[in-house]
N, C-alpha and C. Protein backbone atom coordinates (compact mmCIF):
# COMPACT_ATOMS: atom_id res chain seq x y z
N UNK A 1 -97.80 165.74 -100.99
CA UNK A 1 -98.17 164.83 -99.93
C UNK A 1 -96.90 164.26 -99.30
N UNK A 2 -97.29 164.41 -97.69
CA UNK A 2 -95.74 163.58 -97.15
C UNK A 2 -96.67 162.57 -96.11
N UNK A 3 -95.49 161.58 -96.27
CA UNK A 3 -95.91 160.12 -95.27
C UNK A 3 -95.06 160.29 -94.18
N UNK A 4 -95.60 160.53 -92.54
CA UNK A 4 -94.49 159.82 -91.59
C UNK A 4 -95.01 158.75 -91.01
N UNK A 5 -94.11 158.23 -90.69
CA UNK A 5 -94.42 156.68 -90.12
C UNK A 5 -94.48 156.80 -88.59
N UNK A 6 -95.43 155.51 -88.12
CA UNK A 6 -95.27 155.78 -86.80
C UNK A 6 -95.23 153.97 -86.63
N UNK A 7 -94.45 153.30 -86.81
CA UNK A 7 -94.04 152.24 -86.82
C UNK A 7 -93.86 152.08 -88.37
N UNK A 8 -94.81 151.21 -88.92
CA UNK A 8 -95.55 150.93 -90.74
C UNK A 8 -96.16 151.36 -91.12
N UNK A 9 -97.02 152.23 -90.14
CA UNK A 9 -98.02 153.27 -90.11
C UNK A 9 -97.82 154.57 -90.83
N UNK A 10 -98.48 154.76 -91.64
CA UNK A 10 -98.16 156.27 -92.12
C UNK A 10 -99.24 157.50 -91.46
N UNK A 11 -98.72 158.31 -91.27
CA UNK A 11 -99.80 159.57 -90.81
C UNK A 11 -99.24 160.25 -92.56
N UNK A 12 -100.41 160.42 -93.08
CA UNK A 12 -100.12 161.59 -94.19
C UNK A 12 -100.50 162.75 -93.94
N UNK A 13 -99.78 163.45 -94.66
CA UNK A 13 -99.83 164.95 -94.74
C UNK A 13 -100.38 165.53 -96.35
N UNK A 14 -102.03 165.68 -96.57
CA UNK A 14 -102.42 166.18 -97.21
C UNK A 14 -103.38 167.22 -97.34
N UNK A 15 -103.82 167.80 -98.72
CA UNK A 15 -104.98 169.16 -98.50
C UNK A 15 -105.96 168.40 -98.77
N UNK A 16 -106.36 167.31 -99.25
CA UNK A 16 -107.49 166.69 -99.63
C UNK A 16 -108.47 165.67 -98.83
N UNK A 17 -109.89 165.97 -98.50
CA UNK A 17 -110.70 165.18 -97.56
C UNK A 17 -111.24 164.21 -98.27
N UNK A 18 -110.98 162.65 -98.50
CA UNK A 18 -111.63 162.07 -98.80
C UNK A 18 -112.51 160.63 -97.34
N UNK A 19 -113.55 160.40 -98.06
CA UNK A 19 -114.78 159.36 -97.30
C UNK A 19 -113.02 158.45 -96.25
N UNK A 20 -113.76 158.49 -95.16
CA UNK A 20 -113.01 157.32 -93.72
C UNK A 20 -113.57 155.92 -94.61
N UNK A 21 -112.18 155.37 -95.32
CA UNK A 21 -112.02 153.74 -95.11
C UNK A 21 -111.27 153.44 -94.23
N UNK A 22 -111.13 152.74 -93.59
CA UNK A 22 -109.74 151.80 -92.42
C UNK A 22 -108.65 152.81 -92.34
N UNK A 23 -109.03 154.52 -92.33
CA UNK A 23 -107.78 155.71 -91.77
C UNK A 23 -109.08 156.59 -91.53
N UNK A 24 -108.43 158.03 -90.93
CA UNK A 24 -109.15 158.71 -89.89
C UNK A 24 -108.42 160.23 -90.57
N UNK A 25 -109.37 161.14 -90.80
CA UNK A 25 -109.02 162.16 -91.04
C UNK A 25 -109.12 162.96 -89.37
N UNK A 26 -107.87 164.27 -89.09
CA UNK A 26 -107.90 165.30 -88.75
C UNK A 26 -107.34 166.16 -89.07
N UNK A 27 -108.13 167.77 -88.48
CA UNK A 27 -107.42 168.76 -88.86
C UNK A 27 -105.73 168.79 -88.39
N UNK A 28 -105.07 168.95 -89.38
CA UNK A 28 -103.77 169.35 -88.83
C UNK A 28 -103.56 170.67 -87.52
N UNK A 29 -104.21 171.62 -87.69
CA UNK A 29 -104.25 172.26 -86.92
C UNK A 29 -104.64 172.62 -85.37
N UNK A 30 -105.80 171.69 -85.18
CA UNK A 30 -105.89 170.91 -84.21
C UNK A 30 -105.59 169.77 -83.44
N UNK A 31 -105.13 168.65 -84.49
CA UNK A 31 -104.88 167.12 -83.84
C UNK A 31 -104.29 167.34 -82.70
N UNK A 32 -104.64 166.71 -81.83
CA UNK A 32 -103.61 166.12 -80.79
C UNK A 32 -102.70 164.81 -81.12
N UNK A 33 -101.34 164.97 -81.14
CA UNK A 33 -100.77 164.29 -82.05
C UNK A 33 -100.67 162.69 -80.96
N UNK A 34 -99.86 163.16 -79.66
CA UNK A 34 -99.84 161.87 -79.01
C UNK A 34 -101.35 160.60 -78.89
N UNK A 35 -102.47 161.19 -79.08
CA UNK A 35 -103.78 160.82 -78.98
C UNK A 35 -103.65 160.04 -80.31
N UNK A 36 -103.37 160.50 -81.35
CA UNK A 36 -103.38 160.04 -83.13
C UNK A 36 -102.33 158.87 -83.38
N UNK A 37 -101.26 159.26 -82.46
CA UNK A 37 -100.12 158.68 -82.32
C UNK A 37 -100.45 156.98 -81.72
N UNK A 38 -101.05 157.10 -80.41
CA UNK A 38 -101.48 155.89 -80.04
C UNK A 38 -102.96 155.43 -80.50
N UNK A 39 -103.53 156.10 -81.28
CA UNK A 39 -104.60 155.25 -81.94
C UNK A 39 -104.01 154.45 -82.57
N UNK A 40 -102.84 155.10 -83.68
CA UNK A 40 -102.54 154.11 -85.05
C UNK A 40 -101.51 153.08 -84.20
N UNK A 41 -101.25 153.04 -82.98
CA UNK A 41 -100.51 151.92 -82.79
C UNK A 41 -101.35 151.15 -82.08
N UNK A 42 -102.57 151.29 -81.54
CA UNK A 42 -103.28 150.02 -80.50
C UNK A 42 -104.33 150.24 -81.52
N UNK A 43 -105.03 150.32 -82.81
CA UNK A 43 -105.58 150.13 -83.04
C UNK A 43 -105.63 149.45 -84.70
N UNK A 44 -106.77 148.52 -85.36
CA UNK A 44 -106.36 148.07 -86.79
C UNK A 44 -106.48 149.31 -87.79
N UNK A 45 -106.40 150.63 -87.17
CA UNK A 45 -105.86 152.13 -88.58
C UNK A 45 -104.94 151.68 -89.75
N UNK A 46 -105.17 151.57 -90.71
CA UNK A 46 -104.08 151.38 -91.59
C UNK A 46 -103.29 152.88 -91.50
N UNK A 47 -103.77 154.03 -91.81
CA UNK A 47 -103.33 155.56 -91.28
C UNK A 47 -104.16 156.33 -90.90
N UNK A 48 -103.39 157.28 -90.73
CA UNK A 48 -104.40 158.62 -90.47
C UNK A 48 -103.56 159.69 -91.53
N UNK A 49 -104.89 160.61 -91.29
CA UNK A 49 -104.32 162.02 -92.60
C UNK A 49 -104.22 163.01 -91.87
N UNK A 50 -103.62 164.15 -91.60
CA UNK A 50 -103.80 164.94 -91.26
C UNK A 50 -104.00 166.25 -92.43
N UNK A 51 -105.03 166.92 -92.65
CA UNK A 51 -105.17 167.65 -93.24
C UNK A 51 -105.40 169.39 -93.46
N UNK A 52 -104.51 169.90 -94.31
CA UNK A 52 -104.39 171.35 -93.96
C UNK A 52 -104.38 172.22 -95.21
N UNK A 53 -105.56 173.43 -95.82
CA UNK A 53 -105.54 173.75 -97.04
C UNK A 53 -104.44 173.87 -97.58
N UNK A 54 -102.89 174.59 -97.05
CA UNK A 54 -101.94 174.98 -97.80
C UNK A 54 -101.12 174.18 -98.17
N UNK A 55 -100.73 173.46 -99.46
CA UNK A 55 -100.12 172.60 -99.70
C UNK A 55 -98.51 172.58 -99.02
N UNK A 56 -97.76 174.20 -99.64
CA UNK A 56 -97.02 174.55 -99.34
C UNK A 56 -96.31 174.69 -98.01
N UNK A 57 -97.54 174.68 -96.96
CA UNK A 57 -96.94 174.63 -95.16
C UNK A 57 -97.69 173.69 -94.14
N UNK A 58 -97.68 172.72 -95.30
CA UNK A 58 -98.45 171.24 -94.76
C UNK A 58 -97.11 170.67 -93.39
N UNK A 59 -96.47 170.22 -94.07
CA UNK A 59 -94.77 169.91 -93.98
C UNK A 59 -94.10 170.80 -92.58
N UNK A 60 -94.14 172.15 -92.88
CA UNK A 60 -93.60 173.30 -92.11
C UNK A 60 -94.68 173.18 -90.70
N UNK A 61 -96.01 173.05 -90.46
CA UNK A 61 -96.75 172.93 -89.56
C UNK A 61 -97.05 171.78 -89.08
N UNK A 62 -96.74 170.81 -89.51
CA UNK A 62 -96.54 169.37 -88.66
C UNK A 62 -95.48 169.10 -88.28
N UNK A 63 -94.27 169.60 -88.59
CA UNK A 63 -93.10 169.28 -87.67
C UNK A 63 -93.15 170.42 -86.39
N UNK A 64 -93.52 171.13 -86.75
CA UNK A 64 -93.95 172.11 -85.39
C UNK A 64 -94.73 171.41 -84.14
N UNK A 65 -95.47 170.11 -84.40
CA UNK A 65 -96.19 169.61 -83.46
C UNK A 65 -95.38 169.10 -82.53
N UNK A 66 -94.14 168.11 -83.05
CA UNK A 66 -93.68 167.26 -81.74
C UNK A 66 -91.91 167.99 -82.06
N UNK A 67 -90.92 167.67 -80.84
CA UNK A 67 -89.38 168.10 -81.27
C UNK A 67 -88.92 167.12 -82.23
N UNK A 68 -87.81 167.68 -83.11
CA UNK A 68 -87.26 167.69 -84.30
C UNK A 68 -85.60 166.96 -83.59
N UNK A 69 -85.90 165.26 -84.34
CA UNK A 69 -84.22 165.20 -84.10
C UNK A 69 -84.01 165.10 -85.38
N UNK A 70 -83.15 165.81 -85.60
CA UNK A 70 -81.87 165.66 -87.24
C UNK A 70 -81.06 164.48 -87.61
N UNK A 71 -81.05 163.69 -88.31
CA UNK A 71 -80.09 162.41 -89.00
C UNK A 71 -79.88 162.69 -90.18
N UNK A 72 -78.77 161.91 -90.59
CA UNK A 72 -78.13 161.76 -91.92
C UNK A 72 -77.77 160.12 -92.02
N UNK A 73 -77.98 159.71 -93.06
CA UNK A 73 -77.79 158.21 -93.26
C UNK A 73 -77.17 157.67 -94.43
N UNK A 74 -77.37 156.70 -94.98
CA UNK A 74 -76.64 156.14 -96.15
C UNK A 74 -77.13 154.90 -96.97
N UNK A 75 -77.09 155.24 -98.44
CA UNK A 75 -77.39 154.19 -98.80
C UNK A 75 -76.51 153.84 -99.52
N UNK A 76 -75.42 152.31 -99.01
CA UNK A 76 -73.92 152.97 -99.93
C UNK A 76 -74.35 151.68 -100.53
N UNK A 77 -73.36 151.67 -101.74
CA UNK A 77 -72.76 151.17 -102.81
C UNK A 77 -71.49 150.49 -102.67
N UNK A 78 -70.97 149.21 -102.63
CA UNK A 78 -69.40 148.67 -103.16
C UNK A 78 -69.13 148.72 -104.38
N UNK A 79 -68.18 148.06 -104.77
CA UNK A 79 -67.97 148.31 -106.36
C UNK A 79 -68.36 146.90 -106.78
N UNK A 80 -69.18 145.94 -105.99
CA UNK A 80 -69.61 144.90 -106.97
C UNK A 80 -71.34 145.58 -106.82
N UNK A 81 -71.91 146.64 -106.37
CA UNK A 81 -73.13 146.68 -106.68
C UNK A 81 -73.88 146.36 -105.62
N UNK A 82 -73.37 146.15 -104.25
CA UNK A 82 -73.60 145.74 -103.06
C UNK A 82 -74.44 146.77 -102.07
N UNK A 83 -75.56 146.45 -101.87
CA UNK A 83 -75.80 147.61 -100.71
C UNK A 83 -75.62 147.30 -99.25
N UNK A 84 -75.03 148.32 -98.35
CA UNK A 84 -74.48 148.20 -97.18
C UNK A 84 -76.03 148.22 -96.19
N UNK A 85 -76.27 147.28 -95.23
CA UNK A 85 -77.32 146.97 -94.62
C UNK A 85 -76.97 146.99 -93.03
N UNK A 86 -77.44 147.37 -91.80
CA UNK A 86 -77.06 147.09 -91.07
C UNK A 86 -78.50 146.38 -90.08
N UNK A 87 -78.48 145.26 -88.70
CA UNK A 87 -79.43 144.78 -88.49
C UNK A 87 -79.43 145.13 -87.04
N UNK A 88 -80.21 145.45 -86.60
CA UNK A 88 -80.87 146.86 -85.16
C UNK A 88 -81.92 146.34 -85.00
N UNK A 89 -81.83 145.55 -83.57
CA UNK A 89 -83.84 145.58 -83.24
C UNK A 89 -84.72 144.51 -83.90
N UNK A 90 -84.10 143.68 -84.15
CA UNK A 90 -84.27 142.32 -84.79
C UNK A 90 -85.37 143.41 -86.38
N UNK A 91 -84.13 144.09 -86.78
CA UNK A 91 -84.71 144.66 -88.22
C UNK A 91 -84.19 144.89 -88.80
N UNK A 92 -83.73 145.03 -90.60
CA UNK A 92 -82.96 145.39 -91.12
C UNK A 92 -82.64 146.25 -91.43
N UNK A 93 -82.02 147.52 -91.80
CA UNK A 93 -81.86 148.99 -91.97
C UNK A 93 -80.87 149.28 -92.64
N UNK A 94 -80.67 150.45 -93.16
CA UNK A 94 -80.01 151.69 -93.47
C UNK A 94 -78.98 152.59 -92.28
N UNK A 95 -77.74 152.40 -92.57
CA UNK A 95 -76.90 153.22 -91.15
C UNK A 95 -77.31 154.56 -91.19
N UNK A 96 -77.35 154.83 -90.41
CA UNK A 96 -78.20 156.43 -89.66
C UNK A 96 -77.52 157.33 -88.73
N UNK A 97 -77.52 157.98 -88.61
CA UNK A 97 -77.39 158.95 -86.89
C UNK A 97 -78.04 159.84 -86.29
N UNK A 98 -78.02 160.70 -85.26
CA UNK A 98 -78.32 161.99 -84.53
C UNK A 98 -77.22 163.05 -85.73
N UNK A 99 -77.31 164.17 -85.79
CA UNK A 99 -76.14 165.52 -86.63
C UNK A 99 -75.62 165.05 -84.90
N UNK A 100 -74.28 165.98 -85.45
CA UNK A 100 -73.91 166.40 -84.15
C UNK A 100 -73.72 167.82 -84.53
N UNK A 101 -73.35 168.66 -83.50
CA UNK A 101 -73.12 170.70 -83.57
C UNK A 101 -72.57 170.68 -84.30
N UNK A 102 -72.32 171.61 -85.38
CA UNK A 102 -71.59 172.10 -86.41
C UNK A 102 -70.95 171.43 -87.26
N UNK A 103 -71.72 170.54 -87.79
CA UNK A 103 -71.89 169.56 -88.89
C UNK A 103 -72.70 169.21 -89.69
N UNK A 104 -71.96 169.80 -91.33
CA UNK A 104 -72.83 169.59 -91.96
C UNK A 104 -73.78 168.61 -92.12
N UNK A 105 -74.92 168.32 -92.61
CA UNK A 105 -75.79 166.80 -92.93
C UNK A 105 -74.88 165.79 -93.48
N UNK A 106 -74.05 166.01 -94.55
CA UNK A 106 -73.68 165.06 -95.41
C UNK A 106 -72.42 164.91 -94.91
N UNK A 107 -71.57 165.33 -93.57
CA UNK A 107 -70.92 165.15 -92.85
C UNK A 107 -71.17 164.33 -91.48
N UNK A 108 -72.69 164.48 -91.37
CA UNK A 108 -73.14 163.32 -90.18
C UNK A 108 -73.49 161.98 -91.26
N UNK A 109 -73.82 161.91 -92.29
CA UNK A 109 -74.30 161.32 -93.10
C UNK A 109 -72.87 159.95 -92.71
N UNK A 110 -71.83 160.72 -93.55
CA UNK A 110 -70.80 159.47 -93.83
C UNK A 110 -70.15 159.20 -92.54
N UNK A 111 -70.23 160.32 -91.62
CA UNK A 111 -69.78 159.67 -89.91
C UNK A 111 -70.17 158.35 -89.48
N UNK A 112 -71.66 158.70 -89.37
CA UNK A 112 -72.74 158.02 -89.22
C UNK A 112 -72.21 156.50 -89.49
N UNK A 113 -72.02 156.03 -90.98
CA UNK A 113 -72.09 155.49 -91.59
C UNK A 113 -70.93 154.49 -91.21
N UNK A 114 -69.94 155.04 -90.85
CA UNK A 114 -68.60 154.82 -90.76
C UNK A 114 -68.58 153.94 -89.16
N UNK A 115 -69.06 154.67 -88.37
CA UNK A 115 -69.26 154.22 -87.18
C UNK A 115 -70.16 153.40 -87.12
N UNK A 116 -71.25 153.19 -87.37
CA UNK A 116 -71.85 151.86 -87.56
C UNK A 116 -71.18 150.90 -88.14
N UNK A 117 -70.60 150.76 -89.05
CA UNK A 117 -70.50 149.83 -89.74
C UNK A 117 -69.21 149.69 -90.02
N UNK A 118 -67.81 150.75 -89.92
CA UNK A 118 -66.60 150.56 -90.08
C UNK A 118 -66.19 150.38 -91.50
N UNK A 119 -67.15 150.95 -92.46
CA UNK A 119 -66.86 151.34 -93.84
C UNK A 119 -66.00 153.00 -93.95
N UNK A 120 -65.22 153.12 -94.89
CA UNK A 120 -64.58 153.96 -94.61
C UNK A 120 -64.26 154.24 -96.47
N UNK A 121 -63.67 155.43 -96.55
CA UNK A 121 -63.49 155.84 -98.25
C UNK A 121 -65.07 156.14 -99.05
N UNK A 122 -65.90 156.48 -98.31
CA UNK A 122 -67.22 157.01 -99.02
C UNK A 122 -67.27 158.03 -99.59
N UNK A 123 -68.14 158.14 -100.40
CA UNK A 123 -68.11 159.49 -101.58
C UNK A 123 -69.75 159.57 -101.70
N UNK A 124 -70.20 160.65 -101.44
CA UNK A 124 -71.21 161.10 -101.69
C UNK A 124 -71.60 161.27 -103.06
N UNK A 125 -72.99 159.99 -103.97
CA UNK A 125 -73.08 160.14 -105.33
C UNK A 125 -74.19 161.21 -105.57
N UNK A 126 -75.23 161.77 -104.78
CA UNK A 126 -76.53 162.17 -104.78
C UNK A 126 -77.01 162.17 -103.57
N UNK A 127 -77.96 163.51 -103.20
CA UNK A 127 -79.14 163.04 -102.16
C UNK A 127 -80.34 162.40 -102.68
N UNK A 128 -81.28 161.59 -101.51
CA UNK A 128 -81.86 161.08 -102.22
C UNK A 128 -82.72 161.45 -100.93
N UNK A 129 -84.37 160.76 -101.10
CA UNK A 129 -84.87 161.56 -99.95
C UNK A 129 -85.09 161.48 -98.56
N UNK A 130 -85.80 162.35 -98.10
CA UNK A 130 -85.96 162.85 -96.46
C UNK A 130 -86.93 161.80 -96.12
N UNK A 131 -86.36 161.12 -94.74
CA UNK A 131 -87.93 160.49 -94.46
C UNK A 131 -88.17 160.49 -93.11
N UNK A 132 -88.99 161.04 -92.87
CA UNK A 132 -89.96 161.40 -91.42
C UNK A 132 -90.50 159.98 -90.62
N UNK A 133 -89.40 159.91 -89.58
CA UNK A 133 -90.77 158.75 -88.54
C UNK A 133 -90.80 158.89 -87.24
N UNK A 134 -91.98 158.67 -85.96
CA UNK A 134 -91.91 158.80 -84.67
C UNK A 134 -91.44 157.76 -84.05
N UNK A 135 -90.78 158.66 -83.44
CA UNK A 135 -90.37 157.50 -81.99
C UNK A 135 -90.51 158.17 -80.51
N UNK A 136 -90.11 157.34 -79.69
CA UNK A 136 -90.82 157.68 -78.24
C UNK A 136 -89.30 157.43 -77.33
N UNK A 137 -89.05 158.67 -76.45
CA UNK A 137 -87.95 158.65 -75.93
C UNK A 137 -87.83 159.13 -74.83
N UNK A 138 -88.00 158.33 -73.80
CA UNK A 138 -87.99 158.81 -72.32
C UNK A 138 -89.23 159.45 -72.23
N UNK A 139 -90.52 158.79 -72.44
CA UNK A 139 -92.18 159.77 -72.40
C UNK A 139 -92.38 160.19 -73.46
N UNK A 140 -91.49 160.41 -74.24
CA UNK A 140 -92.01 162.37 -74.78
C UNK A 140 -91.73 160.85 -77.00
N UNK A 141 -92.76 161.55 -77.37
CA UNK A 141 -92.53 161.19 -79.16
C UNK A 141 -91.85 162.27 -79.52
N UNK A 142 -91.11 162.43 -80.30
CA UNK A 142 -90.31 163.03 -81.37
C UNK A 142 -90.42 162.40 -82.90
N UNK A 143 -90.08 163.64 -83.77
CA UNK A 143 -90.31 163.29 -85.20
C UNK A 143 -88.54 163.19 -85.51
N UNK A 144 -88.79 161.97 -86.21
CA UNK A 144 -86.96 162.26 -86.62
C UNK A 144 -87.03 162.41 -88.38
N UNK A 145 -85.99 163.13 -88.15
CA UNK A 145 -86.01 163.96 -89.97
C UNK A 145 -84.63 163.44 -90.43
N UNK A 146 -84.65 162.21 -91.24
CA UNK A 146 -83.44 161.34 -91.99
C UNK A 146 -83.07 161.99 -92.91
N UNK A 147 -82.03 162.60 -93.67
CA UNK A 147 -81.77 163.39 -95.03
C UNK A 147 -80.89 161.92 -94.91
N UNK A 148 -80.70 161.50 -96.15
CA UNK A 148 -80.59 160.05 -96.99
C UNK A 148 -79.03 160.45 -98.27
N UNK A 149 -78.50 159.89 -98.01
CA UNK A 149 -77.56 159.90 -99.32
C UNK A 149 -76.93 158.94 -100.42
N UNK A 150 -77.26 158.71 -101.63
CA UNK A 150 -76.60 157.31 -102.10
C UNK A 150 -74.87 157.56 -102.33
N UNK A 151 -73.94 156.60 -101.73
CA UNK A 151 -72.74 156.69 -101.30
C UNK A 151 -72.25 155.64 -102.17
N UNK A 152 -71.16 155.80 -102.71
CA UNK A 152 -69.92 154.69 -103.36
C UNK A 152 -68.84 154.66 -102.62
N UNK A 153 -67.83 153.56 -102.37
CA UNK A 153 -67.10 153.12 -101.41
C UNK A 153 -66.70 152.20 -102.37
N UNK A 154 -65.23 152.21 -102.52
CA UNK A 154 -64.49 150.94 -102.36
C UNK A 154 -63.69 150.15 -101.05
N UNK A 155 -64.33 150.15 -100.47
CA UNK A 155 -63.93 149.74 -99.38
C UNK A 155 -64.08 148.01 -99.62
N UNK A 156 -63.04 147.06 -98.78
CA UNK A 156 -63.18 146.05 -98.97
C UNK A 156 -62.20 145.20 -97.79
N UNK A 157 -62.52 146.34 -96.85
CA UNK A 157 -62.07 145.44 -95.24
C UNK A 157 -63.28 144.94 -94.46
N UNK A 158 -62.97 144.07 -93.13
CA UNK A 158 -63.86 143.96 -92.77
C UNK A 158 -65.11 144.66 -91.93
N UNK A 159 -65.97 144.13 -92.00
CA UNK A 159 -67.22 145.17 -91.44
C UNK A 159 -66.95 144.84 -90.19
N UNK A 160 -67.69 145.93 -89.43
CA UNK A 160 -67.51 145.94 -87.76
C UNK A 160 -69.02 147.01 -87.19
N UNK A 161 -69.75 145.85 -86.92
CA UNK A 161 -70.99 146.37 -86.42
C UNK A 161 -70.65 147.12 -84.77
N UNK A 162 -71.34 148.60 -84.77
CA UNK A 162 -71.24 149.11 -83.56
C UNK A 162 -72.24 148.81 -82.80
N UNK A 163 -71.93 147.51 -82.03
CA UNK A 163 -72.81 146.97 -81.22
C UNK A 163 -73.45 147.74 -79.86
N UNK A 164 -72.59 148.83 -79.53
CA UNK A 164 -73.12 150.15 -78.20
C UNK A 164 -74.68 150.62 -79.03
N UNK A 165 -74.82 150.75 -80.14
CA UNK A 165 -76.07 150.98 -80.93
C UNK A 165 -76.74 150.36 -81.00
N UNK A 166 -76.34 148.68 -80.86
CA UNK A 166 -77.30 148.04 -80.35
C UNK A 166 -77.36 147.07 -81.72
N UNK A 167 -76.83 147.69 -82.84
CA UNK A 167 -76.36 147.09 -84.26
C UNK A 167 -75.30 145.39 -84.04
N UNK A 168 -75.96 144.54 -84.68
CA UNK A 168 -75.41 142.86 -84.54
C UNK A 168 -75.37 142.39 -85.41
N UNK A 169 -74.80 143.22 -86.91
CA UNK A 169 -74.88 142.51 -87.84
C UNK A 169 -74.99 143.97 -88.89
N UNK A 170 -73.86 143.37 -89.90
CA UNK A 170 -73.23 144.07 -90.83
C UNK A 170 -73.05 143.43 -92.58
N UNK A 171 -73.79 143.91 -92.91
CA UNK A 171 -73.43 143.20 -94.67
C UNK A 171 -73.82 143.81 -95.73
N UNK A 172 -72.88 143.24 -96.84
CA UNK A 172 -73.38 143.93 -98.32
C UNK A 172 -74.47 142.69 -98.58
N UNK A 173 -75.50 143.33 -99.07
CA UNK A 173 -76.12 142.60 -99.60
C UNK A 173 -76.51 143.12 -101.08
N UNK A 174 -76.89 141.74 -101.89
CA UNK A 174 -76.78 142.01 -103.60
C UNK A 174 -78.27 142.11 -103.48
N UNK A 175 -78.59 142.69 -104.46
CA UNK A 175 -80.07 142.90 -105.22
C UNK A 175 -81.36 141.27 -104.30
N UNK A 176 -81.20 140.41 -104.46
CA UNK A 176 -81.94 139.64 -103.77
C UNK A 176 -82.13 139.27 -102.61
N UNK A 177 -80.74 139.27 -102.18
CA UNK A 177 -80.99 139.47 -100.46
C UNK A 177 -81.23 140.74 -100.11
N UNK A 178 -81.34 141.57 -100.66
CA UNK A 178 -82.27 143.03 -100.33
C UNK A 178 -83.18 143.16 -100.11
N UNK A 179 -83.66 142.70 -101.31
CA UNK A 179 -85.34 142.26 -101.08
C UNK A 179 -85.72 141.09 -100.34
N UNK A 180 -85.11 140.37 -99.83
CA UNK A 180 -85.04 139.46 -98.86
C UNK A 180 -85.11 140.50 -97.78
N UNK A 181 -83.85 141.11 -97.63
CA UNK A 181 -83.91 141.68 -95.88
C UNK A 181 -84.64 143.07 -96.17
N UNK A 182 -85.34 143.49 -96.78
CA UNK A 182 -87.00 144.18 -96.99
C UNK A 182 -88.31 143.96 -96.18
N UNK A 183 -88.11 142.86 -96.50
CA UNK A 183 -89.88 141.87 -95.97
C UNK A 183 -89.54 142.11 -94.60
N UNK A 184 -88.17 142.30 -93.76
CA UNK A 184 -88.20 142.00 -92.72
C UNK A 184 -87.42 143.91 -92.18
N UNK A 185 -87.75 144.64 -92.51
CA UNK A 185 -87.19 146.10 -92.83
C UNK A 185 -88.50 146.97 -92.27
N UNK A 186 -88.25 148.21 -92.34
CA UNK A 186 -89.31 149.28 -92.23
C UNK A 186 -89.76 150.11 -92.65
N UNK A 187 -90.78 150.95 -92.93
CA UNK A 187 -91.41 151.00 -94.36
C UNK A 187 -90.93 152.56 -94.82
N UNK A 188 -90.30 152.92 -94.40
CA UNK A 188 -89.11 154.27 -94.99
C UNK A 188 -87.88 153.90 -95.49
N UNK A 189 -87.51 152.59 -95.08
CA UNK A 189 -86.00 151.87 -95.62
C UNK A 189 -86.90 151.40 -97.11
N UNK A 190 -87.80 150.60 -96.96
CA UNK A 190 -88.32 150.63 -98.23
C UNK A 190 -88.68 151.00 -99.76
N UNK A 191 -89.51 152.48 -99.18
CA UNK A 191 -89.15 153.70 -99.93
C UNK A 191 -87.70 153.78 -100.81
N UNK A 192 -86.80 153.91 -99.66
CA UNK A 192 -85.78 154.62 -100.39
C UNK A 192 -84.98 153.51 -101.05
N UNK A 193 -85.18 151.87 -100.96
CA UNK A 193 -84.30 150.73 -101.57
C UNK A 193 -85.25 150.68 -103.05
């Protein structure tokens, strides 16, 4: 089973039909996605499912519905145990990007990362996972596909939010102000904190 988000909203991706409580089954193969898309946002849907027998090309046939942008992001680490947060859109987040051509993921990953936020000396500890959400860009929705990495850094200059991104705010935050700037986060940053 995969969750994408379409705000907090999850559309799932499963083989299994169960009874309509407060979500909406369709065939994957049919949905019209922009139609599904603005139900779960003008309406009280908690989700929708989209459903398709093959477990295996559940995944592979729903990204086929809308275009595919590629990111790499970060979930870094200081050496006091600090996670690097950045704040976009009066929300809290995870630094992110677009790939650019001929770059690896885990090469847009720590770019990414760097340029937002002006952390620098990262080391890739693990991937950790992919997370799928829509957004709407000039008319048209797109699915964006995050590959996620947990990062260590000793870094210990100052932060420098890339405000052209629209980013106003840069910090480590410890274990409680995490979950502090959570409640006020989005529900794929979630997941992966």
């Amino acid at each position: 089973m995969h969750r994408v988000f379409v705000g907090d909203k999850p559309i799932v991706l499963t083989t299994s039909i169960e009874e309509e409580i407060n979500f909406k089954n369709y065939l994957l193969s049919t949905v019209n996605m922009p139609k599904v898309i603005r139900r779960l946002n003008n309406t009280s849907l908690a989700e929708v499912r989209l459903i398709h027998k093959n477990e295996d090309k559940l995944l592979k046939k729903f990204l086929k519905k809308l275009p595919n942008v590629i990111a790499g992001g970060g979930k870094v680490y200081n050496a006091e145990g600090k996670i690097l947060f950045i704040y976009r859109n009066d929300k809290w987040d995870l630094p992110k990007g677009k790939a650019e051509k001929k770059e690896s993921i885990e090469e847009t990953a720590i770019r990414e990362v760097t340029e937002e936020t002006g952390v620098s000396g990262l080391k890739i500890t693990k991937p950790l996972d992919v997370t799928y959400h829509i957004f709407k860009r000039n008319g048209r929705y797109k699915i964006k596909i995050t590959y996620w990495f947990e990062m260590k850094t000793k870094f210990s200059g100052t932060l420098t939010a890339q405000e052209n991104e629209g980013i106003t705010k840069v910090a480590w935050l410890n274990h409680e102000e995490a979950n502090e700037a959570l409640k006020n986060s989005y529900a794929n940053i979630k997941l992966l904190v």
